[in-house]
Protein backbone atom coordinates (compact mmCIF):
# COMPACT_ATOMS: atom_id res chain seq x y z
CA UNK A 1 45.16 61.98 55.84
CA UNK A 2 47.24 59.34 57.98
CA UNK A 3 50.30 60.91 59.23
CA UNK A 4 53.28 59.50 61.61
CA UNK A 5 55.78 61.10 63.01
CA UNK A 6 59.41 59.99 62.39
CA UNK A 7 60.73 61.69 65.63
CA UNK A 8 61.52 58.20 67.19
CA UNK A 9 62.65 56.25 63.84
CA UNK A 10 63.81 59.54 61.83
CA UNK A 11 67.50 58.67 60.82
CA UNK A 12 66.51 54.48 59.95
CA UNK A 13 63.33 55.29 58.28
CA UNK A 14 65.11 58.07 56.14
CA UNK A 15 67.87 56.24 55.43
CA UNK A 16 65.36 53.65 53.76
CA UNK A 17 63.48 56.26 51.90
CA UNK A 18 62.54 55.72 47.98
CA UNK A 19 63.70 59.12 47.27
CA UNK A 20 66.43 59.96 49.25
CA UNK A 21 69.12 60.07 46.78
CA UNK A 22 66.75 62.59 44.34
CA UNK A 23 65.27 64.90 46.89
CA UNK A 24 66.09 67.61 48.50
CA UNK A 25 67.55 66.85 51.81
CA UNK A 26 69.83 64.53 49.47
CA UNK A 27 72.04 67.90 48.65
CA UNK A 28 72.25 68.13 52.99
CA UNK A 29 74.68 67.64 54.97
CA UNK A 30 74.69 65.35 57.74
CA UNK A 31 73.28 67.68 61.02
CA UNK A 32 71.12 69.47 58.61
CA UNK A 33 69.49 65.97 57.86
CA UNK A 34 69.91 64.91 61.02
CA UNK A 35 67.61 67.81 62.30
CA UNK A 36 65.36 67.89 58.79
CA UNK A 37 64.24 64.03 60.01
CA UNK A 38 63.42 65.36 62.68
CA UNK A 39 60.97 67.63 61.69
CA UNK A 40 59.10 65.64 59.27
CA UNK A 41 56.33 63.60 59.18
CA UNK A 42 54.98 61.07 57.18
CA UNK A 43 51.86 61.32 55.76
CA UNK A 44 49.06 59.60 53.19
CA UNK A 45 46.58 61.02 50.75
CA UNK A 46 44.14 59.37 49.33
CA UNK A 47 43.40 59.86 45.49
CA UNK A 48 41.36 62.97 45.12
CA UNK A 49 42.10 64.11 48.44
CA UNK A 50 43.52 67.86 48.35
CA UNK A 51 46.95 68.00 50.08
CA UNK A 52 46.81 72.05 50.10
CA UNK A 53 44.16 74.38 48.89
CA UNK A 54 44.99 77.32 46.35
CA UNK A 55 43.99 80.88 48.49
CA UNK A 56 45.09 79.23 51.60
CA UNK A 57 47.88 79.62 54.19
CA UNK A 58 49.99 76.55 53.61
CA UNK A 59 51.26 75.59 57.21
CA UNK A 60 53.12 72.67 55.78
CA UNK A 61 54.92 71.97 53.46
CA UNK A 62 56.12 68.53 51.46
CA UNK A 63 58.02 65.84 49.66
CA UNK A 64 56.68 63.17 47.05
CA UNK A 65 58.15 60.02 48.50
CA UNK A 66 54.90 57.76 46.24
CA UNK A 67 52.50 58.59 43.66
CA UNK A 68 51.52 61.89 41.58
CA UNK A 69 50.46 65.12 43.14
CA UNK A 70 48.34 67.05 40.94
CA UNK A 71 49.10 71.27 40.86
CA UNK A 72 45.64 72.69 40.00
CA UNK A 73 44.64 76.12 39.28
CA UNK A 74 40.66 77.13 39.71
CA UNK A 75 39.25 80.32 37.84
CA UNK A 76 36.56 82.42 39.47
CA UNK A 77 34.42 80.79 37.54
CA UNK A 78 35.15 78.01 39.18
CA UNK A 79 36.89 75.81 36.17
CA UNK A 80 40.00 73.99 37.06
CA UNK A 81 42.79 73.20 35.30
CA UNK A 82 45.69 70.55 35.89
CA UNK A 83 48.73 72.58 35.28
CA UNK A 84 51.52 69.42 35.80
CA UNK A 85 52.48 66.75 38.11
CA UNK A 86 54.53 65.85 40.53
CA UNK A 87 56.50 62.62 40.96
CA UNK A 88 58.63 60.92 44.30
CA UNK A 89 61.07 63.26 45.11
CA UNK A 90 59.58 66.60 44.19
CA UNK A 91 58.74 69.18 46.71
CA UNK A 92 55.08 70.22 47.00
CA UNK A 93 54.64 73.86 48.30
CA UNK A 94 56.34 76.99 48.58
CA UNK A 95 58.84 78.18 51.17
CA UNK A 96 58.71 81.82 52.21
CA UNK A 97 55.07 82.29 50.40
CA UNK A 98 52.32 82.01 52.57
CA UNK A 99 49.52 82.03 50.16
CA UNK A 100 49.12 79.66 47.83
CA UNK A 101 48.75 80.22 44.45
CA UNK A 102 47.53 76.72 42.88
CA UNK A 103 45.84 73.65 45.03
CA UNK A 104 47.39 70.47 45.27
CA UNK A 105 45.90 67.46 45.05
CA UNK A 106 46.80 63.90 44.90
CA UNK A 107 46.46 62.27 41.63
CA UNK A 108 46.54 59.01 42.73
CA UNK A 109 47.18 57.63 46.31
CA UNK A 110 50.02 59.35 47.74
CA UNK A 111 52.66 59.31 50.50
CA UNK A 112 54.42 62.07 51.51
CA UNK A 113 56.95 63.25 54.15
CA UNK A 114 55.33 67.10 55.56
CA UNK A 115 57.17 69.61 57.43
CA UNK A 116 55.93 72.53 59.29
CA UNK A 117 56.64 75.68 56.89
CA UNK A 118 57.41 77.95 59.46
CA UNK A 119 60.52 75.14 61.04
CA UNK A 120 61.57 74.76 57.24
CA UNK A 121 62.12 78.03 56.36
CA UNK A 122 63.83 79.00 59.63
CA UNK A 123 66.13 75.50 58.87
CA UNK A 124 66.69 76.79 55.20
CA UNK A 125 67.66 79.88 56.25
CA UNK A 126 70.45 78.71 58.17
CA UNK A 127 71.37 76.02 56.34
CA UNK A 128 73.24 76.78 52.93
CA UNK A 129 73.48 73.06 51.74
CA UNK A 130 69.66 72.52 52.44
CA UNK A 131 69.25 75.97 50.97
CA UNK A 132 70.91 74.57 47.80
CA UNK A 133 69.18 71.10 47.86
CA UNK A 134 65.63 73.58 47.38
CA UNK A 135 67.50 76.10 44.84
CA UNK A 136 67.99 73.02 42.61
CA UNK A 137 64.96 71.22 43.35
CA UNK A 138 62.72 74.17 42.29
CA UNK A 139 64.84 74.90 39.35
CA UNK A 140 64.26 71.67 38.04
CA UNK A 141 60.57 71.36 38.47
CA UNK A 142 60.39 75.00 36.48
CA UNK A 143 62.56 73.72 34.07
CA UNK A 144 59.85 70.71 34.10
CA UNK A 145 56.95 72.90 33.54
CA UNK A 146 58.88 74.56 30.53
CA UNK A 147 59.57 71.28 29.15
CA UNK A 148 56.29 70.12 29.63
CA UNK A 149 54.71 73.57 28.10
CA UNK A 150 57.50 72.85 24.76
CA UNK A 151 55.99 69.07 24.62
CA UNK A 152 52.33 70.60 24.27
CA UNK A 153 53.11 73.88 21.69
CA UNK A 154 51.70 73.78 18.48
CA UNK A 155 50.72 70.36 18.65
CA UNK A 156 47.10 68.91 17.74
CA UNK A 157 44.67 67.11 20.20
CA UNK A 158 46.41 63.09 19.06
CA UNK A 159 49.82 64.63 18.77
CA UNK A 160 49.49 65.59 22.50
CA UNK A 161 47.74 62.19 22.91
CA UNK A 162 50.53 60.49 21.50
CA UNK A 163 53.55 62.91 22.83
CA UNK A 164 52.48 62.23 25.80
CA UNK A 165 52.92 57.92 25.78
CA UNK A 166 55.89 58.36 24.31
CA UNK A 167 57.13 60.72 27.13
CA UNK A 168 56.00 58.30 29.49
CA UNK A 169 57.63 55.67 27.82
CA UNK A 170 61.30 57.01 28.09
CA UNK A 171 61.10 58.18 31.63
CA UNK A 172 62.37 55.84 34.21
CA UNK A 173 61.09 56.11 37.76
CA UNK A 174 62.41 53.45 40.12
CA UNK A 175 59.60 54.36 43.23
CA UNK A 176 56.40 54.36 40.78
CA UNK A 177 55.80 52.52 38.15
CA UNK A 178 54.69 53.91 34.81
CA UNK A 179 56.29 51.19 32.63
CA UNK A 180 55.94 47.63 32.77
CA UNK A 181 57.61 44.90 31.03
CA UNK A 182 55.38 42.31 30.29
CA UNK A 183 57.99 39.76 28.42
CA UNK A 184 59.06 42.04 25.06
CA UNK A 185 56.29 44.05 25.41
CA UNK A 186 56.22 47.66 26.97
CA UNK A 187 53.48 48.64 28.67
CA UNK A 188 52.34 52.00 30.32
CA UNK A 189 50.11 52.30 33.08
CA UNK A 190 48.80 56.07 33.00
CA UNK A 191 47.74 55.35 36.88
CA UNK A 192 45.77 58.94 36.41
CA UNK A 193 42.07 59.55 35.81
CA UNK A 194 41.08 59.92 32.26
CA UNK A 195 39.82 63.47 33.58
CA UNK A 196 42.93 64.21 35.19
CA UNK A 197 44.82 63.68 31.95
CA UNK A 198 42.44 65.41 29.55
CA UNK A 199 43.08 68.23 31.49
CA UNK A 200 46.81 68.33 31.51
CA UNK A 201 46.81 67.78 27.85
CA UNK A 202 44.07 70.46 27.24
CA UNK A 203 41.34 68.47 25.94
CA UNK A 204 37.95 67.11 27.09
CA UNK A 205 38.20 63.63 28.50
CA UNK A 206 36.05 62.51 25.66
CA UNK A 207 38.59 64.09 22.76
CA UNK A 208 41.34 61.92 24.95
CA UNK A 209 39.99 58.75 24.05
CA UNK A 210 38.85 59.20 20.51
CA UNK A 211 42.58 60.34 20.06
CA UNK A 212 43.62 56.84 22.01
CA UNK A 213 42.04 54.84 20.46
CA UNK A 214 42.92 56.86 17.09
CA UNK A 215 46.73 55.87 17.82
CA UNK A 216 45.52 52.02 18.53
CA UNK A 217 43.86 52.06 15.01
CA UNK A 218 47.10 53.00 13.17
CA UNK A 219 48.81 50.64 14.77
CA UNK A 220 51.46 52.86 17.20
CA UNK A 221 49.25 51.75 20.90
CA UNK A 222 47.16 49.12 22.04
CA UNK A 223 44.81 49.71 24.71
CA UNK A 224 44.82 46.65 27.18
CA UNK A 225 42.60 47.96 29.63
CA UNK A 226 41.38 52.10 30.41
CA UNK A 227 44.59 52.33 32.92
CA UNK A 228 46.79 49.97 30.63
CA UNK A 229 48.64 51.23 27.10
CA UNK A 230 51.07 48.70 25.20
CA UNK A 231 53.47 50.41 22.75
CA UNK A 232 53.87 48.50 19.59
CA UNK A 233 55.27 50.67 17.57
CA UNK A 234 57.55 53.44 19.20
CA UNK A 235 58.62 54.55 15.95
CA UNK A 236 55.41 54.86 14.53
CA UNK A 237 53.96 56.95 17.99
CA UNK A 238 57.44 59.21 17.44
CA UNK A 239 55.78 59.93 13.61
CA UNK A 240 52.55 60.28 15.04
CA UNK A 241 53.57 63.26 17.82
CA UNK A 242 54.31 65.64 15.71
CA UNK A 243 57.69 67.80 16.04
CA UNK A 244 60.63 66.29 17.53
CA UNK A 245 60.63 65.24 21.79
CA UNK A 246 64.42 65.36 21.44
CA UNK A 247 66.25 66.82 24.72
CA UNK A 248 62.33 66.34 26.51
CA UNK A 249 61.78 62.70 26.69
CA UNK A 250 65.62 62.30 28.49
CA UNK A 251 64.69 64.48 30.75
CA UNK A 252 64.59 62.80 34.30
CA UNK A 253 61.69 61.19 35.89
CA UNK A 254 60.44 64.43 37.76
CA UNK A 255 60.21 65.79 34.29
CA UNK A 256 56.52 67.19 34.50
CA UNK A 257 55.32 69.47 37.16
């Protein structure tokens, strides 16, 4: 991981973050900030690289300020599961619970801004505005995992396949792309591993692509490229996912994870 500090530069390079107006310290007010900058560091992950490891002690704590963090659970027998995802602006960790209960990992590369755990929770405990920035910001990422677990009920293999595009396709994100605009055409780029996305949809990566490529041959998708999925038909990939997405694919950008 590459990390700098923003001691010297906090307030400037905060004020120029992606996600300052979604996270967080965006519910703060100003000397809680102030001091919050001060604590935090920037940081990189690489994709693949683990970011904190389920079983350990967490000693920091994090925001999403690029790319997807990956919350993964492991069995005992060692199988692992991707559970959801984070996007810029969601909070990776747990205040006040030492041991972590999942790993996360990043999905693709990743920047983040880390603080200490131990210096956050003392902060959020005497801070009531940052206290509420995290009460909201957690409540929103559970009611992400709910939506996300409502999006997958009762749905087959290419109904998950194709809920899942057309989620993507109705979410805007202004710090990471997932949707392109190639003249009239929409196109999403999935950015994750076929693995990685097999797993959050509960399939082998092999069942993902026969169900891809199953959409593509009636005419809802075309694949451009393994990473690259034009929509031609977003009526015909609603049909195709089964029971209605209404109230799920409005839901903002940090929608799953």
């Amino acid at each position: 991981m590459t990390v700098v500090s923003l001691q010297n530069t906090s307030q400037s390079i905060c004020n120029e973050c992606p996600v300052k107006d979604i996270a967080l310290c965006h519910y703060a007010d100003s000397a809680t900030r102030s001091e919050l900058c001060r604590l935090l560091h920037s940081g990189s992950f690489s994709r693949g690289q683990s970011i904190i490891m389920q079983g350990d002690t967490a000693k920091t704590l994090g925001i999403v300020t690029s790319g997807v963090v990956k919350t993964v659970f492991m069995t005992e027998d060692g199988d692992t599961q991707v559970l959801g995802l984070l996007f810029p602006g969601d909070f990776v960790g747990r205040a006040f619970e030492p041991e972590m209960r999942f790993s996360y990992e990043a999905a693709t590369d990743v920047t983040m801004c880390s603080v200490n755990r131990r210096s956050f929770e003392s902060l959020l405990s005497r801070s009531p505005s940052l206290e509420h920035g995290y009460l909201v910001t957690t409540l929103a990422q559970m009611d992400a995992m709910r939506s996300w677990t409502c999006l997958l009920r009762g749905r087959t293999a290419r109904q998950r396949v194709a809920a899942y595009l057309l989620y993507r396709s109705a979410t805007e994100d202004t710090a990471d792309a997932y949707v392109e605009t190639i003249g009239d055409r929409l196109v999403l780029n999935l950015r994750l591993s076929r693995i990685d996305l097999a797993s959050l949809l509960d399939m082998t990566p092999e069942t993902f692509c026969r169900c891809l490529h199953a959409l593509a041959d009636q005419g809802a998708v075309h694949v451009c490229a393994p990473h690259l999925i034009e929509v031609l038909d977003s009526a015909r990939l609603e049909d195709l996912a089964g029971p209605s997405l209404e109230g799920l694919v409005e839901y903002p950008q940090r929608a799953v994870g």
